[in-house]
PDB file of N, CA and C in Angstrom:
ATOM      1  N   UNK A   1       0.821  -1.185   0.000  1.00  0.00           N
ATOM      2  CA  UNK A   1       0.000   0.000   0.000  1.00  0.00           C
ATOM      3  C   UNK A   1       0.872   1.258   0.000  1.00  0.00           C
ATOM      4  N   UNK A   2       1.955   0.909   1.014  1.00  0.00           N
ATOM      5  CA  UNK A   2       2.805   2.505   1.036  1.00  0.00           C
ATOM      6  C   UNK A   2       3.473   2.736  -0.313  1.00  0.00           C
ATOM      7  N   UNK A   3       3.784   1.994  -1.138  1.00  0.00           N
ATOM      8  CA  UNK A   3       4.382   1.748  -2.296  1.00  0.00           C
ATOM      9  C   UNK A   3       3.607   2.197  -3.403  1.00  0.00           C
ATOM     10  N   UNK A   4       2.244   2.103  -3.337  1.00  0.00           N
ATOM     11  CA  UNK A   4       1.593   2.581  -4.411  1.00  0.00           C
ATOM     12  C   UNK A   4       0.931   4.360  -3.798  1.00  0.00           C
ATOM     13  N   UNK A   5       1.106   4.568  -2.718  1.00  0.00           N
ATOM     14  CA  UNK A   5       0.910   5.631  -2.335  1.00  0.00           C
ATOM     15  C   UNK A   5       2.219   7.002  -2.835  1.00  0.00           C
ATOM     16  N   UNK A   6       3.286   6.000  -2.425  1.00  0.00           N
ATOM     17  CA  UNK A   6       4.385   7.093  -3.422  1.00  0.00           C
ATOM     18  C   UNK A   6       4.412   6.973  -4.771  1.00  0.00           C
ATOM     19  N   UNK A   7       4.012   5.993  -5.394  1.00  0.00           N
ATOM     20  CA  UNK A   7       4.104   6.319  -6.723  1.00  0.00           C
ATOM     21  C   UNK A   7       2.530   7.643  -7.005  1.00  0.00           C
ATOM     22  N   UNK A   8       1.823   7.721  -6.244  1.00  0.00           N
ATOM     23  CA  UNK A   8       0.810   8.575  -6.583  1.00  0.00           C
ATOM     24  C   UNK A   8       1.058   9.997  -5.884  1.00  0.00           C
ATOM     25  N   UNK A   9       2.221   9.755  -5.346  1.00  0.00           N
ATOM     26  CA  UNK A   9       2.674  11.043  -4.074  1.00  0.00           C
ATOM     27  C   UNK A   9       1.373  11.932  -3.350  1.00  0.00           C
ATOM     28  N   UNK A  10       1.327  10.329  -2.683  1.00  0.00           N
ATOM     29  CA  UNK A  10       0.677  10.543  -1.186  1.00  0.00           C
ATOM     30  C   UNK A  10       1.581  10.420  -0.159  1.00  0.00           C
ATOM     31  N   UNK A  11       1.830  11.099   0.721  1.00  0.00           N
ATOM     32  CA  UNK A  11       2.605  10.904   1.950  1.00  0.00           C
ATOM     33  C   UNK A  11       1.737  10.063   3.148  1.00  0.00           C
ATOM     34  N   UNK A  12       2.673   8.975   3.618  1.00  0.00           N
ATOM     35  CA  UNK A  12       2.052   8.371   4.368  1.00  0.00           C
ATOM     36  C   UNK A  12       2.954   8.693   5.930  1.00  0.00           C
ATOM     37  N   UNK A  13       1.890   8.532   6.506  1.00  0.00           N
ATOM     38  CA  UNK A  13       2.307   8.487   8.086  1.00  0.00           C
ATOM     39  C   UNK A  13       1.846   7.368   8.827  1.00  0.00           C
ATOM     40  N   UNK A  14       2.791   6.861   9.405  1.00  0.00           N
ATOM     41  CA  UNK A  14       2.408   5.921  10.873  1.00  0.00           C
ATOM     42  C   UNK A  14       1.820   5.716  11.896  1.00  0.00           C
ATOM     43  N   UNK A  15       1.041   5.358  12.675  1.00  0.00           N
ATOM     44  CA  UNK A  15       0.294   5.816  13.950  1.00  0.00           C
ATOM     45  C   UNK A  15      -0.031   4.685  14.391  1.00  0.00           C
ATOM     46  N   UNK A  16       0.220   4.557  15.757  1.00  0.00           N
ATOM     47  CA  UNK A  16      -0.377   3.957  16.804  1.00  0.00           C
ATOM     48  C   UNK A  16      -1.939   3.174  16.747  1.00  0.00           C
ATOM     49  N   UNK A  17      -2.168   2.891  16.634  1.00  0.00           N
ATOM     50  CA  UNK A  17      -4.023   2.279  16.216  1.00  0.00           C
ATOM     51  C   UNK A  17      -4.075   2.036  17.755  1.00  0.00           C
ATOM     52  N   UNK A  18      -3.751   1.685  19.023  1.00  0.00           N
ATOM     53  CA  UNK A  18      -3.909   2.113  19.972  1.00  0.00           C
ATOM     54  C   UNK A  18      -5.046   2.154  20.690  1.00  0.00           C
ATOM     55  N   UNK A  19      -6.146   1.680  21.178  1.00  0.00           N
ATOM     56  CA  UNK A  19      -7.238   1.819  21.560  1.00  0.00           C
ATOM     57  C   UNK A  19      -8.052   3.236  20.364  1.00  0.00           C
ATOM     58  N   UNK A  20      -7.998   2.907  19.060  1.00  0.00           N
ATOM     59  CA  UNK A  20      -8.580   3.415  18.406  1.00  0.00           C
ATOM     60  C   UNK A  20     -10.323   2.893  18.253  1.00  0.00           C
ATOM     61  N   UNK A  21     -10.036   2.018  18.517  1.00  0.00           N
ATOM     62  CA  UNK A  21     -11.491   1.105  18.483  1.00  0.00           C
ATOM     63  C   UNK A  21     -12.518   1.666  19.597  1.00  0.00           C
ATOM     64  N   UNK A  22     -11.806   1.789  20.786  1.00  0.00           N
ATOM     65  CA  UNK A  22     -12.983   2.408  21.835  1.00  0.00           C
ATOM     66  C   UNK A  22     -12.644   4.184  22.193  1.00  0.00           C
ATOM     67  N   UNK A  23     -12.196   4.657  21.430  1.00  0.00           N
ATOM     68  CA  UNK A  23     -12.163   6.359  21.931  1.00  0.00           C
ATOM     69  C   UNK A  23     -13.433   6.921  20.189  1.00  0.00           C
ATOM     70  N   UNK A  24     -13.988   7.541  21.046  1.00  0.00           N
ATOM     71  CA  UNK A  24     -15.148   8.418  20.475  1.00  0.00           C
ATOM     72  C   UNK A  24     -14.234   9.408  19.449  1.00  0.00           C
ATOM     73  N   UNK A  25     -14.619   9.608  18.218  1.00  0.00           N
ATOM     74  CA  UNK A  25     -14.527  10.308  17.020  1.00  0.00           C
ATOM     75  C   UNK A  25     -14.719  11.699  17.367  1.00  0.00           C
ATOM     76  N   UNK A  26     -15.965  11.703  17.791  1.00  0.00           N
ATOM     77  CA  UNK A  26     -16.295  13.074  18.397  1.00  0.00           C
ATOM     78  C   UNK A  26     -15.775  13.864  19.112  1.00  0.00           C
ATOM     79  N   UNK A  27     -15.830  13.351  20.387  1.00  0.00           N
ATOM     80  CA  UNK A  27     -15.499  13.850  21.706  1.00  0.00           C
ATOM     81  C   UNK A  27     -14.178  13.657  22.485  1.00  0.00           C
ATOM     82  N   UNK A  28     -13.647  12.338  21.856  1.00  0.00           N
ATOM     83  CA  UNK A  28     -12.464  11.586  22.201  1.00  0.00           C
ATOM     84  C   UNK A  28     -12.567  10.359  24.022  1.00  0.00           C
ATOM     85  N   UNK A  29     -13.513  10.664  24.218  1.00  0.00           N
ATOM     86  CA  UNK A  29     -14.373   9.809  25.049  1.00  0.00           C
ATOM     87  C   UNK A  29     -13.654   8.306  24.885  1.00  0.00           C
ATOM     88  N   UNK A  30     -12.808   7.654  25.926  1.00  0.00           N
ATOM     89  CA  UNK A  30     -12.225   6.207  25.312  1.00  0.00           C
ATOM     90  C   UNK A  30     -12.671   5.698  26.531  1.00  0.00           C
ATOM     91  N   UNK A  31     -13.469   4.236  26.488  1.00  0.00           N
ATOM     92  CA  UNK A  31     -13.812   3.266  27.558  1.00  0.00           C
ATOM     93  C   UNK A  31     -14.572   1.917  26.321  1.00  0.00           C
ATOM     94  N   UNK A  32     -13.766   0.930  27.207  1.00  0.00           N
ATOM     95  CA  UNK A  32     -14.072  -0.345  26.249  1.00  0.00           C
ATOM     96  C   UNK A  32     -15.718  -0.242  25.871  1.00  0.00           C
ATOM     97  N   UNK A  33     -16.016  -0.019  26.729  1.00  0.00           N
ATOM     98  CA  UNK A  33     -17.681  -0.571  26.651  1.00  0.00           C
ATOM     99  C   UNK A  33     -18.615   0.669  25.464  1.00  0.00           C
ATOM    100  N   UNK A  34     -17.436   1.130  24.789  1.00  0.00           N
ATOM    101  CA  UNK A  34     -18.237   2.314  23.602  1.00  0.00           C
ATOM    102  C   UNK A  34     -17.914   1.254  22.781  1.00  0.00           C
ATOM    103  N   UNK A  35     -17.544   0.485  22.548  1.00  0.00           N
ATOM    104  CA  UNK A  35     -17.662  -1.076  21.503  1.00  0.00           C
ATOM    105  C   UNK A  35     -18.560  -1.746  21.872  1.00  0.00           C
ATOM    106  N   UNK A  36     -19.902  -1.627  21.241  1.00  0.00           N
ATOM    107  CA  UNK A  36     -21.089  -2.104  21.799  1.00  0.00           C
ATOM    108  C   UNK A  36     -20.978  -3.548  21.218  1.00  0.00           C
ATOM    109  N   UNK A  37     -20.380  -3.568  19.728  1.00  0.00           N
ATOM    110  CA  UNK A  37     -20.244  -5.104  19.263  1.00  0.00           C
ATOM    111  C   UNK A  37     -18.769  -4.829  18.344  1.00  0.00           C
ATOM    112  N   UNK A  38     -18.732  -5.800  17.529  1.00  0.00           N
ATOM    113  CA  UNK A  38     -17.418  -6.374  16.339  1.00  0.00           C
ATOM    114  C   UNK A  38     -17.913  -4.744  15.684  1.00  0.00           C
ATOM    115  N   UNK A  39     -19.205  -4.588  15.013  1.00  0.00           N
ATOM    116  CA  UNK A  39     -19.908  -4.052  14.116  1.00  0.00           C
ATOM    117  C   UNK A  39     -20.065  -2.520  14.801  1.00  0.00           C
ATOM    118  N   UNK A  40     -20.332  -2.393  15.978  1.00  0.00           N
ATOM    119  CA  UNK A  40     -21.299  -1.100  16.034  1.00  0.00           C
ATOM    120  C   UNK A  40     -20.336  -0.540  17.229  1.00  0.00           C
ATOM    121  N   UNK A  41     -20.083   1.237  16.871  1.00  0.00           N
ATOM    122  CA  UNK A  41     -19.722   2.306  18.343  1.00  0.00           C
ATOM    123  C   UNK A  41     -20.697   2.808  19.132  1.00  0.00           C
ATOM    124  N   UNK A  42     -20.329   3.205  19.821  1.00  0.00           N
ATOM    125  CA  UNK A  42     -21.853   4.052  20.621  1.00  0.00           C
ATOM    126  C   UNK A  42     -21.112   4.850  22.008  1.00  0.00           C
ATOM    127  N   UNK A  43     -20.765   5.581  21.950  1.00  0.00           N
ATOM    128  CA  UNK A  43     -19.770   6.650  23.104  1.00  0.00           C
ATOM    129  C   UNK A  43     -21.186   6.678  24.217  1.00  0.00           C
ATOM    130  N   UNK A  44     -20.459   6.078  25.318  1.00  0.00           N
ATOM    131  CA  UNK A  44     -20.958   6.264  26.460  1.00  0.00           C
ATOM    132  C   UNK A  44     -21.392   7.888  26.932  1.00  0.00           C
ATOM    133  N   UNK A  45     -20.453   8.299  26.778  1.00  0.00           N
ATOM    134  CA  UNK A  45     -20.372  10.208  26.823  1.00  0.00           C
ATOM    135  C   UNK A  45     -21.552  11.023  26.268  1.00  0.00           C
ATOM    136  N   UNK A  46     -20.983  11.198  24.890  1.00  0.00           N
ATOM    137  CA  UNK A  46     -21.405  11.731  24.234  1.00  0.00           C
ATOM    138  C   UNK A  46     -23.114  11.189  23.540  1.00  0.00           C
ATOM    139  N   UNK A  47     -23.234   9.879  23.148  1.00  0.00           N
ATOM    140  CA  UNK A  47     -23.932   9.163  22.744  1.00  0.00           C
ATOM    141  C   UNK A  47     -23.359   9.295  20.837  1.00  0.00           C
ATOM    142  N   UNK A  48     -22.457  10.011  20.254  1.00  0.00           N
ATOM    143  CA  UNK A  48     -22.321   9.298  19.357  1.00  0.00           C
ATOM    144  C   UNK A  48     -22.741   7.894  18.384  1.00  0.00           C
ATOM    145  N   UNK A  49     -22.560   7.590  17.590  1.00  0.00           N
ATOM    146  CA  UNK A  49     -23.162   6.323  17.116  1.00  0.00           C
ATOM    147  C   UNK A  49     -22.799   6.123  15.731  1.00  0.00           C
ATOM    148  N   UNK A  50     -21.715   4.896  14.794  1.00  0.00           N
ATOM    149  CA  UNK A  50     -21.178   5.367  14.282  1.00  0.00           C
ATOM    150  C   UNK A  50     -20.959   3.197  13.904  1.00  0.00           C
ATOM    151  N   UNK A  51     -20.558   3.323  12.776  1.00  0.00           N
ATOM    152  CA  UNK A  51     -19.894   1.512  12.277  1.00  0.00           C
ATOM    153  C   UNK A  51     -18.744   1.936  12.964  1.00  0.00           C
ATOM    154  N   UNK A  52     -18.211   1.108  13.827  1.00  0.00           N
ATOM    155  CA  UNK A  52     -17.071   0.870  14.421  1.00  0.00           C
ATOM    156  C   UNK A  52     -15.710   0.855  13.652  1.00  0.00           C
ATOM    157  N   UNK A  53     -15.579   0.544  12.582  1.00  0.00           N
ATOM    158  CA  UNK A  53     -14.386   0.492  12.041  1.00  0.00           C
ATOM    159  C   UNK A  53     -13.925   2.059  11.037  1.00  0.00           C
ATOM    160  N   UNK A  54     -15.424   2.600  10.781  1.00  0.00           N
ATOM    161  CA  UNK A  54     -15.296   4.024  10.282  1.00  0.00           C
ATOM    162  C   UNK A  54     -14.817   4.971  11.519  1.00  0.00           C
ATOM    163  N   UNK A  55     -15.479   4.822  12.333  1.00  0.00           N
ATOM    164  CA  UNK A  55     -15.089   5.523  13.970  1.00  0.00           C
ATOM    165  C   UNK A  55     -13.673   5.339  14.024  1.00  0.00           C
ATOM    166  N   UNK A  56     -13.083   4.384  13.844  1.00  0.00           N
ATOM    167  CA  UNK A  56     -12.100   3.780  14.210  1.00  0.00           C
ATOM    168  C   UNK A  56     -10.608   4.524  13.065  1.00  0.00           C
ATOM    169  N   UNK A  57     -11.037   4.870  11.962  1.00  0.00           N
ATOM    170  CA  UNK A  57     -10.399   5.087  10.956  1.00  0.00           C
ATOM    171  C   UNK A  57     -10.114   6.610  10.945  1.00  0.00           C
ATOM    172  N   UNK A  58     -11.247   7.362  11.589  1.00  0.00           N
ATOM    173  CA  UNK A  58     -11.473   8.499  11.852  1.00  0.00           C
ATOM    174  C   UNK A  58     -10.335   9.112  13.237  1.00  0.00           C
ATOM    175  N   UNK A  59     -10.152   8.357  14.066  1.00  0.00           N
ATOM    176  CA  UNK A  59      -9.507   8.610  15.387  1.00  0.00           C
ATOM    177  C   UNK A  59      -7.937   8.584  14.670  1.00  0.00           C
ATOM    178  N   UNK A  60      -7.500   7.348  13.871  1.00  0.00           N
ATOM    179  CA  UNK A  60      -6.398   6.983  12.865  1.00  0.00           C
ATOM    180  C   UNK A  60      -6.031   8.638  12.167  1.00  0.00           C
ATOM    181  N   UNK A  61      -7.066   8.545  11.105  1.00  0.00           N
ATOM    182  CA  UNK A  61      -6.634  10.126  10.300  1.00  0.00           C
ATOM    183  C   UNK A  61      -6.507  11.292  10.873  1.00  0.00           C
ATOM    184  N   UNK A  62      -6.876  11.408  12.602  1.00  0.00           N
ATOM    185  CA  UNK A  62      -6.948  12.371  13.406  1.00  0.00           C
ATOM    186  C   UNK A  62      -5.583  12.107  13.686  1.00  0.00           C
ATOM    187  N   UNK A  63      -4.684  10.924  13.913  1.00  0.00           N
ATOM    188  CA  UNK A  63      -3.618  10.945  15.088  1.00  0.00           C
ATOM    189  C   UNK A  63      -2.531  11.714  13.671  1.00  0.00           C
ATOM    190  N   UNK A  64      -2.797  10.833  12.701  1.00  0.00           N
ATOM    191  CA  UNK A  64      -1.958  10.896  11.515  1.00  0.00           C
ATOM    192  C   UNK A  64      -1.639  12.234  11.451  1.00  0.00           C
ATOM    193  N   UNK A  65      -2.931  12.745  11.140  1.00  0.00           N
ATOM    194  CA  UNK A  65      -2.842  15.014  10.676  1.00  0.00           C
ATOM    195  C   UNK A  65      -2.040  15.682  12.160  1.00  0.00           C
ATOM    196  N   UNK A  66      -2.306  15.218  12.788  1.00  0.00           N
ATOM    197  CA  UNK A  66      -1.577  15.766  14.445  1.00  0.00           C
ATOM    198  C   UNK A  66      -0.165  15.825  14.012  1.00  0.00           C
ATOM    199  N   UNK A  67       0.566  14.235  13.393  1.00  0.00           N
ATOM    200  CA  UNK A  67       1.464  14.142  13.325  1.00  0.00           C
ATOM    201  C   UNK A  67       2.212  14.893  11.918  1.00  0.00           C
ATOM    202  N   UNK A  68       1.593  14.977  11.228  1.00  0.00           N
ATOM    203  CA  UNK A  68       1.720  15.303   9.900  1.00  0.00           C
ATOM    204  C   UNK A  68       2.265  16.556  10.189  1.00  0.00           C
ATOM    205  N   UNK A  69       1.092  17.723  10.993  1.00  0.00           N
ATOM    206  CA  UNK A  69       1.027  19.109  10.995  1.00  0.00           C
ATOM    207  C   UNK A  69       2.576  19.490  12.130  1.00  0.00           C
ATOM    208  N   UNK A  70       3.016  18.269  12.822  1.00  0.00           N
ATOM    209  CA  UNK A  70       3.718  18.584  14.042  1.00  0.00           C
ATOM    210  C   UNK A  70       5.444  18.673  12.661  1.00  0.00           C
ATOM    211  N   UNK A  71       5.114  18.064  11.644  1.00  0.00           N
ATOM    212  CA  UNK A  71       6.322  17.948  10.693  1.00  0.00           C
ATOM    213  C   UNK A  71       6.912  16.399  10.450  1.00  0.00           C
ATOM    214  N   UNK A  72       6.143  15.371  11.205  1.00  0.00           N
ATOM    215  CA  UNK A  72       6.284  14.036  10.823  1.00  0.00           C
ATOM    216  C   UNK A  72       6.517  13.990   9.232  1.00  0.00           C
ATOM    217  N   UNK A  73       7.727  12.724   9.153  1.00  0.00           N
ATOM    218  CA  UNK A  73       7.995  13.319   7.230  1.00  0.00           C
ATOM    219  C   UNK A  73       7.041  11.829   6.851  1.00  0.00           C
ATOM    220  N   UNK A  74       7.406  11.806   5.647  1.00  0.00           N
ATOM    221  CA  UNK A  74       6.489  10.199   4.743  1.00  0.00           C
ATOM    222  C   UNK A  74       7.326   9.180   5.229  1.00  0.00           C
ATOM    223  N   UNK A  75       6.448   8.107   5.571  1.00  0.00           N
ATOM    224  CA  UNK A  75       7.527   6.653   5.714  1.00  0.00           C
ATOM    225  C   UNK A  75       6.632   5.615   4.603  1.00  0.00           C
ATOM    226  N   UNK A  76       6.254   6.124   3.472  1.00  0.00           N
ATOM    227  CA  UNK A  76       6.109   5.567   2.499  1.00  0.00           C
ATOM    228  C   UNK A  76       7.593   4.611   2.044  1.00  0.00           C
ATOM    229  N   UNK A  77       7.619   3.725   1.854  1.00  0.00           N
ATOM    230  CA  UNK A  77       9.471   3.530   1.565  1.00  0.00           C
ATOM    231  C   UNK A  77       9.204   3.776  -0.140  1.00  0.00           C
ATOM    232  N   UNK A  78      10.723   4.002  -0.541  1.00  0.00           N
ATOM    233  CA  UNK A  78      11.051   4.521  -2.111  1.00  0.00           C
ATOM    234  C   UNK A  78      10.491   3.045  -2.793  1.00  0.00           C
ATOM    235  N   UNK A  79      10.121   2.979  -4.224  1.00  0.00           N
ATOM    236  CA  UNK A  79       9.980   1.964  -4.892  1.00  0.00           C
ATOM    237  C   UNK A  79      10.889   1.342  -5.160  1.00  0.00           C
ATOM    238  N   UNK A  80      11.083   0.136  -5.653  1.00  0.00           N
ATOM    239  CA  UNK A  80      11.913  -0.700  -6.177  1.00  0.00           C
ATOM    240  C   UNK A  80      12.423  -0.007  -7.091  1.00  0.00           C
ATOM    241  N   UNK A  81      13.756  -0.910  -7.634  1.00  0.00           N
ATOM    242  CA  UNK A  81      14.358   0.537  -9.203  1.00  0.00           C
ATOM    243  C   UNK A  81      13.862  -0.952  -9.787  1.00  0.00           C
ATOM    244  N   UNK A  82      13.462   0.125 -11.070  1.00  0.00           N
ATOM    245  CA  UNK A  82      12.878  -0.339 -12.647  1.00  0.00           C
ATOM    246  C   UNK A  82      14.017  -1.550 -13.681  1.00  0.00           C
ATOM    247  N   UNK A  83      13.773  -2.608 -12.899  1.00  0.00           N
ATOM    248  CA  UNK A  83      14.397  -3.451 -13.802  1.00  0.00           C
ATOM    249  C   UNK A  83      14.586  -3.547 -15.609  1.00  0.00           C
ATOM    250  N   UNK A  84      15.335  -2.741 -15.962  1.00  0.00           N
ATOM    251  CA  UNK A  84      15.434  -2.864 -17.908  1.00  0.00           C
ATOM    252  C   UNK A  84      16.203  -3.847 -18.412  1.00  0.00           C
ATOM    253  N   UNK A  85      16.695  -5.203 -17.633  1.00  0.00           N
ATOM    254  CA  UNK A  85      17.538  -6.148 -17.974  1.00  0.00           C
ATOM    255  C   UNK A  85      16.616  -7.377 -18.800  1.00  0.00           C
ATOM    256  N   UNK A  86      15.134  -7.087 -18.785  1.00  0.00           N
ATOM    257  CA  UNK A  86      14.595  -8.259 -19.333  1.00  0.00           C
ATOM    258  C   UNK A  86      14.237  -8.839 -18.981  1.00  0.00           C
ATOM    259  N   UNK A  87      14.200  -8.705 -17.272  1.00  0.00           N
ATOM    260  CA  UNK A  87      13.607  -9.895 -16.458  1.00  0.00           C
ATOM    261  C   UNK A  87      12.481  -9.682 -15.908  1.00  0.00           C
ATOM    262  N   UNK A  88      11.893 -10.426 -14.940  1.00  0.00           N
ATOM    263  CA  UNK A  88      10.240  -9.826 -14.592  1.00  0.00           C
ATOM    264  C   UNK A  88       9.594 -10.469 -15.722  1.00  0.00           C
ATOM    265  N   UNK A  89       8.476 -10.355 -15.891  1.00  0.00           N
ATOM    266  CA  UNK A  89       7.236 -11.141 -16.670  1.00  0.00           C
ATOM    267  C   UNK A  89       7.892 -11.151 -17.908  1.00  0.00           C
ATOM    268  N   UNK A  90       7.909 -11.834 -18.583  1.00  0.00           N
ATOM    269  CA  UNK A  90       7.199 -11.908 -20.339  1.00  0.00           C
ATOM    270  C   UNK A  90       6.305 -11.679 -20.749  1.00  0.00           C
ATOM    271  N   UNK A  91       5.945 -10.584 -21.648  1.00  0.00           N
ATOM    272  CA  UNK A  91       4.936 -10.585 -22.648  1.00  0.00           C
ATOM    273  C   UNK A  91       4.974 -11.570 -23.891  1.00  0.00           C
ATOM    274  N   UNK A  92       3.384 -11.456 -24.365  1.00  0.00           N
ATOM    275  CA  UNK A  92       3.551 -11.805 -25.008  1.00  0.00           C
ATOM    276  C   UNK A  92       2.268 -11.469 -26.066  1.00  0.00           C
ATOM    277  N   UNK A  93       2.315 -12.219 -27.346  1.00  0.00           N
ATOM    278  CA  UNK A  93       1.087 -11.475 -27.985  1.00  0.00           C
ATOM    279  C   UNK A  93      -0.276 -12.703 -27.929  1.00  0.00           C
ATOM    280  N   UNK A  94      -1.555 -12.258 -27.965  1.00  0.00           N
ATOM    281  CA  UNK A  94      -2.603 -12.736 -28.126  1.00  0.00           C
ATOM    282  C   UNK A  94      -3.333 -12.874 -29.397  1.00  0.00           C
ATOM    283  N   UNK A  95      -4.070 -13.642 -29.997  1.00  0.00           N
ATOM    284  CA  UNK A  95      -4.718 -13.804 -31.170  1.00  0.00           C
ATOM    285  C   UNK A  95      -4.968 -12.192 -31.590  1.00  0.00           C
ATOM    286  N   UNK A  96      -5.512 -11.271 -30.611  1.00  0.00           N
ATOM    287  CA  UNK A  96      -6.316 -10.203 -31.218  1.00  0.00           C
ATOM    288  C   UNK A  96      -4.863  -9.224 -31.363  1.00  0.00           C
ATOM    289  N   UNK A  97      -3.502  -9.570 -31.226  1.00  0.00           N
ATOM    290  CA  UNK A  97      -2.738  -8.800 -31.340  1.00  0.00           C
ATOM    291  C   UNK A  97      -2.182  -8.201 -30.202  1.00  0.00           C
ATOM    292  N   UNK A  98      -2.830  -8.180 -29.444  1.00  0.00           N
ATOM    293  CA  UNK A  98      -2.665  -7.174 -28.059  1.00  0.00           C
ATOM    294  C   UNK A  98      -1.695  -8.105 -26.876  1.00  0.00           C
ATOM    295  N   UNK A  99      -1.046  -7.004 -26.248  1.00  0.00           N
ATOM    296  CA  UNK A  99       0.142  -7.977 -25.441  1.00  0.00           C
ATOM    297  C   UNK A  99      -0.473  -7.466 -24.218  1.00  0.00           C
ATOM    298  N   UNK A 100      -0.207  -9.195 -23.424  1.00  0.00           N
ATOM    299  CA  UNK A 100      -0.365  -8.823 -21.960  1.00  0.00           C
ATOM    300  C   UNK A 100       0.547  -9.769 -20.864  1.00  0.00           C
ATOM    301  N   UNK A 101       0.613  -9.177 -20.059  1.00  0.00           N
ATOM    302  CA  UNK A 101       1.320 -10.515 -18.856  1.00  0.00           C
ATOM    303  C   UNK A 101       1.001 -11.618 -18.722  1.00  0.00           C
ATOM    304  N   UNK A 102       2.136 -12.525 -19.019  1.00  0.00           N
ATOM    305  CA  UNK A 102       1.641 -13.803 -18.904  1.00  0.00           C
ATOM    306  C   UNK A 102       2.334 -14.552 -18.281  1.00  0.00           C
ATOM    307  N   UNK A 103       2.686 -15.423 -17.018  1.00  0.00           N
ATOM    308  CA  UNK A 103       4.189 -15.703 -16.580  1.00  0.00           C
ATOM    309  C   UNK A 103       4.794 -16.495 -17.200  1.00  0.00           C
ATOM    310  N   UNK A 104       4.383 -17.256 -18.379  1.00  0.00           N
ATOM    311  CA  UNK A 104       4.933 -18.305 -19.439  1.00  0.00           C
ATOM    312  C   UNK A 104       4.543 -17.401 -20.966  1.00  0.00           C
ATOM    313  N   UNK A 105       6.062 -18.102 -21.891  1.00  0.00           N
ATOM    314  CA  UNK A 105       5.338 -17.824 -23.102  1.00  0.00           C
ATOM    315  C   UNK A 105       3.993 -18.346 -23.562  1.00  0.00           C
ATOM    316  N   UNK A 106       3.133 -17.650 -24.346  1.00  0.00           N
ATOM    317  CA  UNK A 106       1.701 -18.168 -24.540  1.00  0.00           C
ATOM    318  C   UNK A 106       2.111 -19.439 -25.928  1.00  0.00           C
ATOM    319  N   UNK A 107       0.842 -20.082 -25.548  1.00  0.00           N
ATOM    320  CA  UNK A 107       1.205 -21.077 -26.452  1.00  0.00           C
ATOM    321  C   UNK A 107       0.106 -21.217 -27.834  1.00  0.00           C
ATOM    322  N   UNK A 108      -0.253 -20.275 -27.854  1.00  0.00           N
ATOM    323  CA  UNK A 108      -1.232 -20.208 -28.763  1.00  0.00           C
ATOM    324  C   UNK A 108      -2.494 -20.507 -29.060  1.00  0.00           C
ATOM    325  N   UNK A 109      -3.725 -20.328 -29.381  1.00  0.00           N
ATOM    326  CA  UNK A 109      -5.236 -20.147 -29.502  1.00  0.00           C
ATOM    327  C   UNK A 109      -5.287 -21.126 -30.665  1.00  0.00           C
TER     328      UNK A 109
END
């Protein structure tokens, strides 16, 4: 994922997931029992109410921008370098002409 994020130059950041599951989106309200199930949030506090794993993703992109804005850099890692030696897949061609990946030469239609 971090790999296709730098090739699109997205900067990624790291974070703790951390009792992300039971702290409130809203309010920041954290106690196990705001995990009402696998499926569903519900902040004791606040009364919030929310799919648990969106709640959950939300507390994530909150810690991330904290860190981001504090000057945290990308730990996307660099891509692989571009092999031009020939190796990696073979193409090859198809009846209609058109080449695609194939991990063996094709053997014909």
């Amino acid at each position: 994922m971090a790999n296709m994020a730098r090739k699109a130059g997205v900067p990624v950041v790291h974070v703790d997931p951390a009792y992300t599951s039971r702290t409130c989106a809203e309010c920041g309200h954290a106690d196990k029992t705001n995990r009402v199930s696998q499926a569903w949030f519900a902040c004791r506090d606040c009364g919030f109410v929310d799919h648990a794993d969106r709640n959950s993703s939300r507390n994530i992109r909150a810690r991330a921008w904290v860190l981001w804005r504090r000057g945290a850099m990308s730990t996307a890692p660099a891509p692989p370098p571009r092999q031009r030696d020939g190796a990696g897949r073979k193409r090859s061609a198809i009846a209609s002409g058109a080449r695609c990946a194939s991990p063996s030469p094709a053997t014909g239609s």
